[in-house]
C-alpha atoms as a PDB file:
ATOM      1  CA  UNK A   1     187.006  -8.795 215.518  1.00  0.00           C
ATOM      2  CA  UNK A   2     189.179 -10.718 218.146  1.00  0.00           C
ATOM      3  CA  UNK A   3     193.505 -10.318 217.578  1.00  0.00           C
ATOM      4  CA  UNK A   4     195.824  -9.331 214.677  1.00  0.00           C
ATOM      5  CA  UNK A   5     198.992  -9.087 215.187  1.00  0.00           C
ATOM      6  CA  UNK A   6     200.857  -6.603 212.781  1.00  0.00           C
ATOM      7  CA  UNK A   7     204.942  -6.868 211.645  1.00  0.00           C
ATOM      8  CA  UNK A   8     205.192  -3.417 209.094  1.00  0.00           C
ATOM      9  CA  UNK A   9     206.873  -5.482 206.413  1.00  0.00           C
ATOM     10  CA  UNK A  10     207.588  -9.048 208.228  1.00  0.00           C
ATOM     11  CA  UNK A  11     211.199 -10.075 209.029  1.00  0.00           C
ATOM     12  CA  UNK A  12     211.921  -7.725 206.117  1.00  0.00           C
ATOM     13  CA  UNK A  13     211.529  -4.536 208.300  1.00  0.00           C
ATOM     14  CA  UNK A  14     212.583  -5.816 211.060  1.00  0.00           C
ATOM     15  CA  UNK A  15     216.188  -6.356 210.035  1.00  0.00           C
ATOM     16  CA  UNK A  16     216.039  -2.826 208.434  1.00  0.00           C
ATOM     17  CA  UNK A  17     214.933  -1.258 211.552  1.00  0.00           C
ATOM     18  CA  UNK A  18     217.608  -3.242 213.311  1.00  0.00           C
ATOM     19  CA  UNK A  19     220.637  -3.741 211.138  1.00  0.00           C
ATOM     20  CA  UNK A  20     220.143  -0.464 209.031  1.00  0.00           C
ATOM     21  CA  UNK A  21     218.552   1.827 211.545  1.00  0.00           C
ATOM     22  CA  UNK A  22     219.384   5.606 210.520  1.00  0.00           C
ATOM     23  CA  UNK A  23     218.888   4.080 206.322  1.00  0.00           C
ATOM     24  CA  UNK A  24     215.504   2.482 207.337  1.00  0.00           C
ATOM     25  CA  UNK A  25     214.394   5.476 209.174  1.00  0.00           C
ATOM     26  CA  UNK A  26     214.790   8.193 206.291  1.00  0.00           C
ATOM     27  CA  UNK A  27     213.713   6.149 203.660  1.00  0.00           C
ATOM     28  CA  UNK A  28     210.714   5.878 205.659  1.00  0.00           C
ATOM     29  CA  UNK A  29     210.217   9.794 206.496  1.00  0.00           C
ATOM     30  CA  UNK A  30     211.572  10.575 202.729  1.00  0.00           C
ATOM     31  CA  UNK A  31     208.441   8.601 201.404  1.00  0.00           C
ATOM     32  CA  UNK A  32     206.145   9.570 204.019  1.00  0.00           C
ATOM     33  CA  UNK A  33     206.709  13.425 203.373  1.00  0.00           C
ATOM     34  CA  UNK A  34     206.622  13.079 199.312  1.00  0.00           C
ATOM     35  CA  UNK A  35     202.950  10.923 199.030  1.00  0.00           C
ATOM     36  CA  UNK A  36     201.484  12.410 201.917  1.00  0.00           C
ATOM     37  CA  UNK A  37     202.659  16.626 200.889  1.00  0.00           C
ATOM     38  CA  UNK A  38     199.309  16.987 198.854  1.00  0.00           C
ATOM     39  CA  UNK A  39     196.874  15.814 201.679  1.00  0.00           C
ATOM     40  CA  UNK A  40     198.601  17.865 204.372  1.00  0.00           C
ATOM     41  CA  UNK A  41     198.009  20.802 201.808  1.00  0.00           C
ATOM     42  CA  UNK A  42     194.699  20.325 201.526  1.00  0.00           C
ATOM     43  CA  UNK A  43     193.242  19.715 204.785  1.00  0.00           C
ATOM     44  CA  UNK A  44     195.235  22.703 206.000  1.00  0.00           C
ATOM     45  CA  UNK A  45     193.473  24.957 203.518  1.00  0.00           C
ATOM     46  CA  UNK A  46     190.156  23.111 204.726  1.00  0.00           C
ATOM     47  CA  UNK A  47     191.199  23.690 208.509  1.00  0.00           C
ATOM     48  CA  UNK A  48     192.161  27.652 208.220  1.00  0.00           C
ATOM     49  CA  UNK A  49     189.864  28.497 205.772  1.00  0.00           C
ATOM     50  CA  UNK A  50     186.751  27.767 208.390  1.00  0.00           C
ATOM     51  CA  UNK A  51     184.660  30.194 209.193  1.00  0.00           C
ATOM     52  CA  UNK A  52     184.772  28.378 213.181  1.00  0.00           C
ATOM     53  CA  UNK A  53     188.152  26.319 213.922  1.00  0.00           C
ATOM     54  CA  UNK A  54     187.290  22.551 213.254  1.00  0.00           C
ATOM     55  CA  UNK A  55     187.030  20.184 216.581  1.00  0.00           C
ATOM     56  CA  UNK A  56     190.661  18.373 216.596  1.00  0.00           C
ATOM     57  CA  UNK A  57     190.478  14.620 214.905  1.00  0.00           C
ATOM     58  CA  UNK A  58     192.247  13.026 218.227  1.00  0.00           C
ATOM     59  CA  UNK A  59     192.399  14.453 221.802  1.00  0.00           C
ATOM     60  CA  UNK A  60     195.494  12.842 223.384  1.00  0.00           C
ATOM     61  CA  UNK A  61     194.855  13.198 227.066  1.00  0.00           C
ATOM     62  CA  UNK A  62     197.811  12.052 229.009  1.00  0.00           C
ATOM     63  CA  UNK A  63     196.746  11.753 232.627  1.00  0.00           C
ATOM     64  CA  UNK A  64     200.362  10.121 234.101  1.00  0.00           C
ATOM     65  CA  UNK A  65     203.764  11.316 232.808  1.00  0.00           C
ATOM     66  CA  UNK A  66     205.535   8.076 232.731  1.00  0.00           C
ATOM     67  CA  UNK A  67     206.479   5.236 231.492  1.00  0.00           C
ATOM     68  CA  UNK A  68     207.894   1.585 232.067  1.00  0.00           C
ATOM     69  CA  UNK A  69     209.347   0.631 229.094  1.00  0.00           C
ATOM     70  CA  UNK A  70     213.455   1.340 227.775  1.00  0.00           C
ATOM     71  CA  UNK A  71     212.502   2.146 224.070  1.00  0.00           C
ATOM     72  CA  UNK A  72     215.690   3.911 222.841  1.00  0.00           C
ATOM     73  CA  UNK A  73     213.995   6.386 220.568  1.00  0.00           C
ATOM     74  CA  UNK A  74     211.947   8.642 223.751  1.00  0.00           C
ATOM     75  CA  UNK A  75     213.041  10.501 226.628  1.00  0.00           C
ATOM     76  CA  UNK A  76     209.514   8.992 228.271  1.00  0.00           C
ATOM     77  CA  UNK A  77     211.452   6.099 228.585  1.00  0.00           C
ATOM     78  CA  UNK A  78     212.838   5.147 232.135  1.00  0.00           C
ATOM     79  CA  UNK A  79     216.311   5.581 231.746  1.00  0.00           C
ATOM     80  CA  UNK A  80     215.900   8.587 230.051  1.00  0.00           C
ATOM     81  CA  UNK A  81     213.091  10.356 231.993  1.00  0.00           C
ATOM     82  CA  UNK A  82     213.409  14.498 232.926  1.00  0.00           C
ATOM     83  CA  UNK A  83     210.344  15.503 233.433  1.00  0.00           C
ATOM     84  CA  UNK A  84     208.973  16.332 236.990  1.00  0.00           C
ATOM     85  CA  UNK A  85     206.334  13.577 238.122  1.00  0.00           C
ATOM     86  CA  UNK A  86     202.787  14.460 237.273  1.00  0.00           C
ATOM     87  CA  UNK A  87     199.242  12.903 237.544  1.00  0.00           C
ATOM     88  CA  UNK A  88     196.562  14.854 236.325  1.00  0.00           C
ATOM     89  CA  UNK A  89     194.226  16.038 238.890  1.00  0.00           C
ATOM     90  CA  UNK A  90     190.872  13.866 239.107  1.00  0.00           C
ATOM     91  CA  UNK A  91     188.312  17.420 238.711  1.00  0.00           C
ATOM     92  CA  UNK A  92     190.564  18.270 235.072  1.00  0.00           C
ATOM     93  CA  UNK A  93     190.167  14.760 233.984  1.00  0.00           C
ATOM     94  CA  UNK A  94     186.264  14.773 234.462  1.00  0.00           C
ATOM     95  CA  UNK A  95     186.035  18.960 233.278  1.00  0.00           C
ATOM     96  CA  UNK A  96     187.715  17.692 230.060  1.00  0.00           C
ATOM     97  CA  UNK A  97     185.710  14.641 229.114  1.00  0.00           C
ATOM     98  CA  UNK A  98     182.556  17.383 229.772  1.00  0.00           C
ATOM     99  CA  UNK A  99     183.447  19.937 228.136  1.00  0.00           C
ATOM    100  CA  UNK A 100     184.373  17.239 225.032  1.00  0.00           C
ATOM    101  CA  UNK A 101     180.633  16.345 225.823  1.00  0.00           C
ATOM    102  CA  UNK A 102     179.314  19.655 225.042  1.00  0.00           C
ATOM    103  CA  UNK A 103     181.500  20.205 222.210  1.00  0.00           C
ATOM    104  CA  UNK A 104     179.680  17.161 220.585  1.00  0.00           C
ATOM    105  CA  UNK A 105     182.755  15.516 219.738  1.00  0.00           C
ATOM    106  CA  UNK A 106     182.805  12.648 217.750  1.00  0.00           C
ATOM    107  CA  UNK A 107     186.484  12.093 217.065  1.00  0.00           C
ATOM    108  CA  UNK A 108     189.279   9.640 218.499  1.00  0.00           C
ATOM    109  CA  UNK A 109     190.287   9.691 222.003  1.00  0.00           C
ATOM    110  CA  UNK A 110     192.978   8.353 223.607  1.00  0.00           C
ATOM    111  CA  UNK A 111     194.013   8.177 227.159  1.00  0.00           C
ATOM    112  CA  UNK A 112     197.717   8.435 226.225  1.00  0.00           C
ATOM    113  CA  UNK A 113     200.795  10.264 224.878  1.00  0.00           C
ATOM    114  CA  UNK A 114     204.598   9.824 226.246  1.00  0.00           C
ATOM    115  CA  UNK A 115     203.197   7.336 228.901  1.00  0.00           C
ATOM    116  CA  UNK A 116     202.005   3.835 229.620  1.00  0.00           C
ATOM    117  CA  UNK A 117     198.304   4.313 230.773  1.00  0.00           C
ATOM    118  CA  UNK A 118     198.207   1.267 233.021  1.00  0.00           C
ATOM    119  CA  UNK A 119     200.502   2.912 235.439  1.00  0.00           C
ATOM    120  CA  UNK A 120     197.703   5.216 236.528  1.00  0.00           C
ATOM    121  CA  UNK A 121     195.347   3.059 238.241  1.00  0.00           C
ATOM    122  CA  UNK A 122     192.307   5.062 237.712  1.00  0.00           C
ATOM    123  CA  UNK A 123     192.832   4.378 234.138  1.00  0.00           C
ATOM    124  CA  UNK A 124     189.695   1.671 233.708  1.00  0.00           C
ATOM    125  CA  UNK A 125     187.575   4.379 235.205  1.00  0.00           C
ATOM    126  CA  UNK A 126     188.461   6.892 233.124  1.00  0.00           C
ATOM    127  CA  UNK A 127     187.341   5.043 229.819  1.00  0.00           C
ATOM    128  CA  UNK A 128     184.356   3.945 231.583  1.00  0.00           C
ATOM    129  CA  UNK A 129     183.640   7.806 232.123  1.00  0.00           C
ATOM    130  CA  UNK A 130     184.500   8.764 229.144  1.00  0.00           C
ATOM    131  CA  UNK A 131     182.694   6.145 227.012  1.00  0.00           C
ATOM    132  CA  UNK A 132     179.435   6.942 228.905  1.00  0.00           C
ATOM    133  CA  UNK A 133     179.471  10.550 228.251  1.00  0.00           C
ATOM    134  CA  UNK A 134     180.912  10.579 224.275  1.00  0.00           C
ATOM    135  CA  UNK A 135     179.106   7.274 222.946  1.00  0.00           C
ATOM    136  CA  UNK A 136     180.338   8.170 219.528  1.00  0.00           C
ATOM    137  CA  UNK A 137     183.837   9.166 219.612  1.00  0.00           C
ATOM    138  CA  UNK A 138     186.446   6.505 218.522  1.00  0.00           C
ATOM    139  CA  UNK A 139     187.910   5.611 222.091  1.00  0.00           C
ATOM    140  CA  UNK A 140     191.586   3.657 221.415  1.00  0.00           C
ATOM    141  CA  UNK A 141     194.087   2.269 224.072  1.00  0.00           C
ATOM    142  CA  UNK A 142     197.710   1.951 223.377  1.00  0.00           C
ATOM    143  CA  UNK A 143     200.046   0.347 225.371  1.00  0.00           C
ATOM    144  CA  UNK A 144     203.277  -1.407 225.563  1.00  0.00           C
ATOM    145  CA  UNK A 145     201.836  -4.264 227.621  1.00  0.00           C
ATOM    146  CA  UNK A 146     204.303  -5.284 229.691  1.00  0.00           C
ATOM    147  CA  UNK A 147     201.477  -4.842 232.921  1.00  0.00           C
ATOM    148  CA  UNK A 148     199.002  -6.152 230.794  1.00  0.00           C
ATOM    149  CA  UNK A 149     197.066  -9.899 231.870  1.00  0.00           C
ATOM    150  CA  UNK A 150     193.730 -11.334 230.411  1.00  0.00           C
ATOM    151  CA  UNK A 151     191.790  -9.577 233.746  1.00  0.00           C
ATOM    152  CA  UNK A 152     192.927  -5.761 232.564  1.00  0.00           C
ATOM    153  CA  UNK A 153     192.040  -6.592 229.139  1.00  0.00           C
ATOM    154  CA  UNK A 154     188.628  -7.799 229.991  1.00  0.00           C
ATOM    155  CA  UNK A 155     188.176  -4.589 232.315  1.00  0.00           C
ATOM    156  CA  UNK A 156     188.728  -1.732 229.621  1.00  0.00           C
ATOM    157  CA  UNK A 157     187.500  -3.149 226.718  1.00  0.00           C
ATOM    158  CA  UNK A 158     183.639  -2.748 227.569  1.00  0.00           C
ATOM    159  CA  UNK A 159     185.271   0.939 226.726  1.00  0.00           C
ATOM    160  CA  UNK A 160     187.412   1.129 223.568  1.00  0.00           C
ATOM    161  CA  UNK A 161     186.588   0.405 220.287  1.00  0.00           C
ATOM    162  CA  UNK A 162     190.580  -0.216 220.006  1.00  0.00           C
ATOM    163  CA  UNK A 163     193.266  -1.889 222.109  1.00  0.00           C
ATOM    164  CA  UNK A 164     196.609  -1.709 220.866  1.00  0.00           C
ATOM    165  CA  UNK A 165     199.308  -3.514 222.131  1.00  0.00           C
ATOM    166  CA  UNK A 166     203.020  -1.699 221.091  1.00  0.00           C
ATOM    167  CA  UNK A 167     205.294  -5.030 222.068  1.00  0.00           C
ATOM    168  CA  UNK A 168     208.499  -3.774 222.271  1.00  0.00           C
ATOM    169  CA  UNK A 169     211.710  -6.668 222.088  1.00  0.00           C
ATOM    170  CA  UNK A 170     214.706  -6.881 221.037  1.00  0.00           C
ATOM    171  CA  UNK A 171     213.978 -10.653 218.916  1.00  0.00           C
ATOM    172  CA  UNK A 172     210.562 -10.857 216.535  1.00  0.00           C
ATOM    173  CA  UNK A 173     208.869 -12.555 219.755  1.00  0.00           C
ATOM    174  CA  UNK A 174     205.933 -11.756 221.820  1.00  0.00           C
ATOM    175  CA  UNK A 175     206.751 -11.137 225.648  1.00  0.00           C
ATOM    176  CA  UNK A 176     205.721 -14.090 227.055  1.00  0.00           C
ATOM    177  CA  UNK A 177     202.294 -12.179 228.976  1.00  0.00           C
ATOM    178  CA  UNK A 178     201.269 -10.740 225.904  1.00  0.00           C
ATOM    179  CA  UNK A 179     201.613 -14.375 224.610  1.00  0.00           C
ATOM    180  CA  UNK A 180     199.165 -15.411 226.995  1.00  0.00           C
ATOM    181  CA  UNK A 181     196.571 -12.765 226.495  1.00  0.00           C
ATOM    182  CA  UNK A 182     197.280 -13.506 222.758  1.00  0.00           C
ATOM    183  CA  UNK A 183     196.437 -16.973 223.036  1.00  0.00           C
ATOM    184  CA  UNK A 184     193.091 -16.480 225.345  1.00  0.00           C
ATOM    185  CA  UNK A 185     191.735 -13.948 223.275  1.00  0.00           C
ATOM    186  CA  UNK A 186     191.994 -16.279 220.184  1.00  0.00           C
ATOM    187  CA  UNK A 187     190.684 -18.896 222.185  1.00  0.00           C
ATOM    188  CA  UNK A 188     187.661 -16.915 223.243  1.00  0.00           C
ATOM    189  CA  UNK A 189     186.611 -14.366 220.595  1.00  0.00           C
ATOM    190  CA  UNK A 190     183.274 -14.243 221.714  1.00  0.00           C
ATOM    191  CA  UNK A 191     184.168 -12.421 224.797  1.00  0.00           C
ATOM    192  CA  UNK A 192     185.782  -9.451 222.946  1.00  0.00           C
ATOM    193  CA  UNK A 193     183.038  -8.707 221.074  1.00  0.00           C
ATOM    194  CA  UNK A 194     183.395  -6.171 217.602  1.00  0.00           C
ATOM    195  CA  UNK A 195     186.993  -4.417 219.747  1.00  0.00           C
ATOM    196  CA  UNK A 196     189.820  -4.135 217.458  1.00  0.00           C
ATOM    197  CA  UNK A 197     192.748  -5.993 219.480  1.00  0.00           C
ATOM    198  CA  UNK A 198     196.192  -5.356 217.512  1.00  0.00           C
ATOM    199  CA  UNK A 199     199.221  -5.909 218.416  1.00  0.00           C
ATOM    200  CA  UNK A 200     202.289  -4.138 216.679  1.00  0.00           C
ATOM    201  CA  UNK A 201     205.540  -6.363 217.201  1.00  0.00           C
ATOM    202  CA  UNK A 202     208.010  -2.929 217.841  1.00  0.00           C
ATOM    203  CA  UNK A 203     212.092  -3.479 217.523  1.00  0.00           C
ATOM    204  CA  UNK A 204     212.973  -1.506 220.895  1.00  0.00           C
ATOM    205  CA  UNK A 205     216.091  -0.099 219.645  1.00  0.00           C
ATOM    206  CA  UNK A 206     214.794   1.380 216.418  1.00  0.00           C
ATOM    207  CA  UNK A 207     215.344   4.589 215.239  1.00  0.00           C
ATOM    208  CA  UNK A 208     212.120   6.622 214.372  1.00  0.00           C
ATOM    209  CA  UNK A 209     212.317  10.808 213.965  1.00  0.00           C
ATOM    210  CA  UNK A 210     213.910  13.330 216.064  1.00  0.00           C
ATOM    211  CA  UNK A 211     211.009  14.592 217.444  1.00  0.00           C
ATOM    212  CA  UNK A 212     212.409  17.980 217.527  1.00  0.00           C
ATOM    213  CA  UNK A 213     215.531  16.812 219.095  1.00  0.00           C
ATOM    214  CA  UNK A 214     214.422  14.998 221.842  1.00  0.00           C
ATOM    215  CA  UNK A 215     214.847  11.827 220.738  1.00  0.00           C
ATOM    216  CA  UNK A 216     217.450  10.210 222.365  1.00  0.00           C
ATOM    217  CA  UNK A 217     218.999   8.000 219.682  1.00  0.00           C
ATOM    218  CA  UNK A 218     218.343  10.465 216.935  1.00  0.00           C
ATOM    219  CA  UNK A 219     219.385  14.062 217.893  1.00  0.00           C
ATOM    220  CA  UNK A 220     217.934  16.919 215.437  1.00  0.00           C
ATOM    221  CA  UNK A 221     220.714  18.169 212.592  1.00  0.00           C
ATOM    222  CA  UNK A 222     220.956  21.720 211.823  1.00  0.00           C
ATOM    223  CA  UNK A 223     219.198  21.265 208.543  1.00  0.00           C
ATOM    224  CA  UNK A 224     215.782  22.981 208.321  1.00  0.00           C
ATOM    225  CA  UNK A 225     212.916  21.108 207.348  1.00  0.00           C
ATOM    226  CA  UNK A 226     210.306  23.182 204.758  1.00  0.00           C
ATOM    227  CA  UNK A 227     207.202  20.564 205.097  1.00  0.00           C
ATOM    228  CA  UNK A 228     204.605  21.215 206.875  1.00  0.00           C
ATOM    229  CA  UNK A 229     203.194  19.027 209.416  1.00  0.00           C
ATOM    230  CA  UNK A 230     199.208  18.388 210.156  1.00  0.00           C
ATOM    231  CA  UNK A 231     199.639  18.074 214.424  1.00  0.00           C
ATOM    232  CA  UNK A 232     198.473  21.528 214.743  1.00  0.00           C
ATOM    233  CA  UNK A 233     195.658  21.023 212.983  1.00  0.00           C
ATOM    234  CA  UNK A 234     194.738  17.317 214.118  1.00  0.00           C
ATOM    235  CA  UNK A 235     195.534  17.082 217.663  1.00  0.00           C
ATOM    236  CA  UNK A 236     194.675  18.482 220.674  1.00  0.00           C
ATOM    237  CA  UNK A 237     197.492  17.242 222.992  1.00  0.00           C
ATOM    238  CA  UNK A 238     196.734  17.602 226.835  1.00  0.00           C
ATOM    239  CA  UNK A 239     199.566  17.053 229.091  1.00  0.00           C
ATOM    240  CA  UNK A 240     198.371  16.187 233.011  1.00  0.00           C
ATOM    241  CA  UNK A 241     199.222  19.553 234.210  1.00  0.00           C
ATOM    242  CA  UNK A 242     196.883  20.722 231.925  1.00  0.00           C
ATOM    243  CA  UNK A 243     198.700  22.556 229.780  1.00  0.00           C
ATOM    244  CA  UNK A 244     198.296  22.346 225.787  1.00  0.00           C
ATOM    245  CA  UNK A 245     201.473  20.721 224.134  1.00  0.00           C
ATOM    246  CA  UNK A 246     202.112  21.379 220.802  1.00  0.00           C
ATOM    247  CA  UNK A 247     202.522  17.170 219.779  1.00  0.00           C
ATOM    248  CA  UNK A 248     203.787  13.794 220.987  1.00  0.00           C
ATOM    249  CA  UNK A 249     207.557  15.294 219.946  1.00  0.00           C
ATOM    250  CA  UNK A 250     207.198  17.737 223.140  1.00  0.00           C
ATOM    251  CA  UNK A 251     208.724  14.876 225.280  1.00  0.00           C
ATOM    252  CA  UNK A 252     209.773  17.072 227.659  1.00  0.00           C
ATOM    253  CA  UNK A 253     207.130  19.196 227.788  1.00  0.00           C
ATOM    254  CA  UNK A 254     208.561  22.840 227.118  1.00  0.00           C
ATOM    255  CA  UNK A 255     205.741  24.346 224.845  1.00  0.00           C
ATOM    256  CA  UNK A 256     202.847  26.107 226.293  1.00  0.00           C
ATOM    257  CA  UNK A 257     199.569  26.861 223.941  1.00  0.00           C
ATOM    258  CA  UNK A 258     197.062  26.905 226.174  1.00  0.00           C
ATOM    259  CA  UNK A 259     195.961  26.067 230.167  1.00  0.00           C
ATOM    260  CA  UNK A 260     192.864  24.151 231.072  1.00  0.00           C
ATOM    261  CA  UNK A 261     193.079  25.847 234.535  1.00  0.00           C
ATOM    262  CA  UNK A 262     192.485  28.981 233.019  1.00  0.00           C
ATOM    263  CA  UNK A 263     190.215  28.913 229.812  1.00  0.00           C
ATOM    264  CA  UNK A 264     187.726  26.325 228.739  1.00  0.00           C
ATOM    265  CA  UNK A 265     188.969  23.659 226.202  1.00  0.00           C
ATOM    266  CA  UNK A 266     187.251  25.119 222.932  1.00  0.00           C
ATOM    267  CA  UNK A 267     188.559  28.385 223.515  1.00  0.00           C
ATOM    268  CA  UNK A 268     192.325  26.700 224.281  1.00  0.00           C
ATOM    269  CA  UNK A 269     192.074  25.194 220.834  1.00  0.00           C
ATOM    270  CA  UNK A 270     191.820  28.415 219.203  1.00  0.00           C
ATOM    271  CA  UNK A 271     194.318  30.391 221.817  1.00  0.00           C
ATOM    272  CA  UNK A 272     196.443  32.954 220.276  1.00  0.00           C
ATOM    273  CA  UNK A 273     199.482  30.599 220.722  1.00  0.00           C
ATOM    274  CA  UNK A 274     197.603  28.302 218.701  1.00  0.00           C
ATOM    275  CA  UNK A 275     196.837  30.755 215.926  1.00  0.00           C
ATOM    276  CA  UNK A 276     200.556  32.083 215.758  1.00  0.00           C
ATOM    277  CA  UNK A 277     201.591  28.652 215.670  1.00  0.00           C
ATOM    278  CA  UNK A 278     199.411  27.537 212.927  1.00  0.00           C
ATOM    279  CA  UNK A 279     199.856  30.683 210.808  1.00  0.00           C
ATOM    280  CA  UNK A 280     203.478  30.008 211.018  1.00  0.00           C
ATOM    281  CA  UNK A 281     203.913  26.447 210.365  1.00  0.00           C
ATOM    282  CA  UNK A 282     201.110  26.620 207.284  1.00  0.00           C
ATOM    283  CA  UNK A 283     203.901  27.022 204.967  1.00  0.00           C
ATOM    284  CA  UNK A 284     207.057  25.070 206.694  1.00  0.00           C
ATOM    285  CA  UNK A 285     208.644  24.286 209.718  1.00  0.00           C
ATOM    286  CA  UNK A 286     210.956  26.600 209.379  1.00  0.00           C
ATOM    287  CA  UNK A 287     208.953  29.481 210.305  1.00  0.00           C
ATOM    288  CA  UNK A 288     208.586  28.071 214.302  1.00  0.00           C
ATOM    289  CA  UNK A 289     211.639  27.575 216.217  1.00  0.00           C
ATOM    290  CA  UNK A 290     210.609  24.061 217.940  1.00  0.00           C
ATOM    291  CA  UNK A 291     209.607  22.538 214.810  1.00  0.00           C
ATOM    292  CA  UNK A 292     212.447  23.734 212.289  1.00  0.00           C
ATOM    293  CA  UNK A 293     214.489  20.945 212.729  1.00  0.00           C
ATOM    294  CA  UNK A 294     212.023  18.272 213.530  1.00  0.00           C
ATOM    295  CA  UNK A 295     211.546  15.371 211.148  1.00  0.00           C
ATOM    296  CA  UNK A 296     208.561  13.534 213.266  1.00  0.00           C
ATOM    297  CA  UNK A 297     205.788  12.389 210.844  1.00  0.00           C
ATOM    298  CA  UNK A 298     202.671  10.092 211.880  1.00  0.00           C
ATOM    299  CA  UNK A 299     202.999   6.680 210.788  1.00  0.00           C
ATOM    300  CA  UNK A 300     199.575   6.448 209.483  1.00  0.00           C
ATOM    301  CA  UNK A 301     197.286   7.273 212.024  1.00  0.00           C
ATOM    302  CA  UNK A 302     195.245  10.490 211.005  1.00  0.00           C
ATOM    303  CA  UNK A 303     195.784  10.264 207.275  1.00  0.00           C
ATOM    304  CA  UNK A 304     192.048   8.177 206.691  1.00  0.00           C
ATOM    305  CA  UNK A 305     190.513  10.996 208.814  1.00  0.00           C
ATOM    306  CA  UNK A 306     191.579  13.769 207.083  1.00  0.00           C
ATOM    307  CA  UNK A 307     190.674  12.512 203.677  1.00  0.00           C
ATOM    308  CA  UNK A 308     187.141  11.266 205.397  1.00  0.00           C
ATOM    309  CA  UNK A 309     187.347  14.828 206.559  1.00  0.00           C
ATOM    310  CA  UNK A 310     187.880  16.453 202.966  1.00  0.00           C
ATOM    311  CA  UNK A 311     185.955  13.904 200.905  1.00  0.00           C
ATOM    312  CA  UNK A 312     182.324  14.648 203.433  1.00  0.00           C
ATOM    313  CA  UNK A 313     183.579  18.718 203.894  1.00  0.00           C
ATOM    314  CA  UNK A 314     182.878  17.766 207.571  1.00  0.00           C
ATOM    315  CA  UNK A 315     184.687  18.524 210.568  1.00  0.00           C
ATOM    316  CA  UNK A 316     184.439  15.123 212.048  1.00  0.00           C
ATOM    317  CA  UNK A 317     182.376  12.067 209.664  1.00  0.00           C
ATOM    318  CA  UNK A 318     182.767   8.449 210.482  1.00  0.00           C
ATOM    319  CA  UNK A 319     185.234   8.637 213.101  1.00  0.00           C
ATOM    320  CA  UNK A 320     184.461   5.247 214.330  1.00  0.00           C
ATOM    321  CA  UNK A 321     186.738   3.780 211.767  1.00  0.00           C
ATOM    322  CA  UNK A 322     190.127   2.060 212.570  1.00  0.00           C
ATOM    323  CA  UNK A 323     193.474   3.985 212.962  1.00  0.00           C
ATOM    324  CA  UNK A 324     197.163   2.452 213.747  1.00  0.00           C
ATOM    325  CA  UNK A 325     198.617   4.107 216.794  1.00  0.00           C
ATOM    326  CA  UNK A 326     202.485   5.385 216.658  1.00  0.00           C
END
């Protein structure tokens, strides 16, 4: 499949997300929450109305809490960081990818949440691990790059079925590494076989959600939001102490669902946390204090599982298809 590289709207967007930040960023989330209100609906029904909890559509299994990069929208970035320093302990990492094992899941997985994966080292091995033992889940890197070269691409993508490449600027311009792996990969497609390489040119100033607050260039209003939102349902989010977050808006890591150290992972996903919580936020935001004032919404990425999801009544069907990152 080689490279793409992907603009959201050409040098349209980008001088909305730069020029008209705060206009570009509600239209967006104004759309987003009126086309995608009946599909939310409806998988929710599907999820709570299953005899057994369905397996989550992504696992999000941060094993490093930090990042490199100085996007202006996260509190993972490295001006803005708060959180104390943690790297998940090698026995959780390995438990986890088992116990996905015996779970038989077959849906996405991704090494990541508010972090850049290549700052953990053992990051290659990980994939490698976790490709051998679930052959048919959808495994998907995303990174901002800036550490990537043509030798770590070639190392992790015997793994993934995706590698996506977030590259962050402040001008419509690839950084000049990412250039070069850009320009080997097109030179050599035959040595990247059927992985999905994409790279997402990001404006690292724009404005995105609020993510309940945290968001450090777009603070949360007192205005209550009434949608719901499918991230209880979807994802299982694993920080690297091993604690259950509730999504990627938890950038600082307050909410508590579930432990690894103390339950197994298929009984975390139904804790009682996690059945208050989705009880609660079923019919709005407003009924959960973290997410009341939160205005995140996913830019696209679990919207073609859930209606594979609903159109096959199965928990997880075809998840080796292709999904965009945030």
């Amino acid at each position: 499949m080689a490279v793409r590289i992907h603009n959201f709207l050409g040098r349209l967007g980008w001088n909305a997300r730069k020029y008209l930040p705060m206009l570009s960023s509600e239209s967006y989330l104004k759309l987003q929450f009126i086309t995608r209100r009946k599909l939310q609906k409806n998988y929710i029904d599907h999820f709570m109305e299953r005899e057994e909890v369905p397996m989550p559509l992504v696992v999000n299994l941060e094993t490093i809490n930090r990042c490199n990069s100085t996007c202006e929208f996260c509190t993972a970035n490295k001006n803005a960081e708060k959180r104390p320093y943690k790297r998940m302990e090698d026995e959780l990492f390995y438990s986890i990818i088992d116990q996905l094992a015996e779970w038989g899941y077959k849906g996405h997985l991704t090494m990541y949440g508010n972090n850049e994966p290549w700052l953990d080292t053992r990051i290659v091995e990980f994939h490698k691990y976790a490709r051998e033992k679930l052959p048919e889940a959808f495994i998907f890197m995303s990174t901002n790059g800036l550490l990537l070269d043509v030798d770590k691409v070639k190392s992790v993508i015997p793994y993934v079925d995706q590698l996506i490449i977030n590259n962050y600027s402040l001008e419509m311009k690839l950084h000049e590494n990412i250039q070069v792996v850009y320009d080997y990969i097109k030179a050599h497609p035959q040595e990247f076989g059927d992985v999905d390489i994409l790279i997402q040119m990001r404006y690292l100033k724009e404005v995105l959600t609020n993510r309940a607050g945290s968001a450090p260039n777009k603070k949360a209003t007192e205005k209550v939001i009434t949608e719901t939102c499918l991230m209880p349902y979807t994802d299982m989010w694993i920080m690297p102490n091993g604690k259950l977050g509730i999504c990627c808006c938890d950038n600082l890591e307050v909410t508590d669902l579930a432990d690894l150290h103390e339950m197994p992972l298929k009984e975390a996903w139904n804790s009682k946390k996690y059945q208050k919580l989705r009880e609660a936020i079923r019919t709005g935001r407003q009924n959960y204090p973290f997410c009341k004032h939160c205005d995140f919404i996913d830019a696209g990425l679990r919207m073609d599982a859930v209606d594979d999801v609903l159109r096959n009544n199965d928990e997880i069907h075809g998840a080796r298809q292709s999904m965009f990152k945030r």
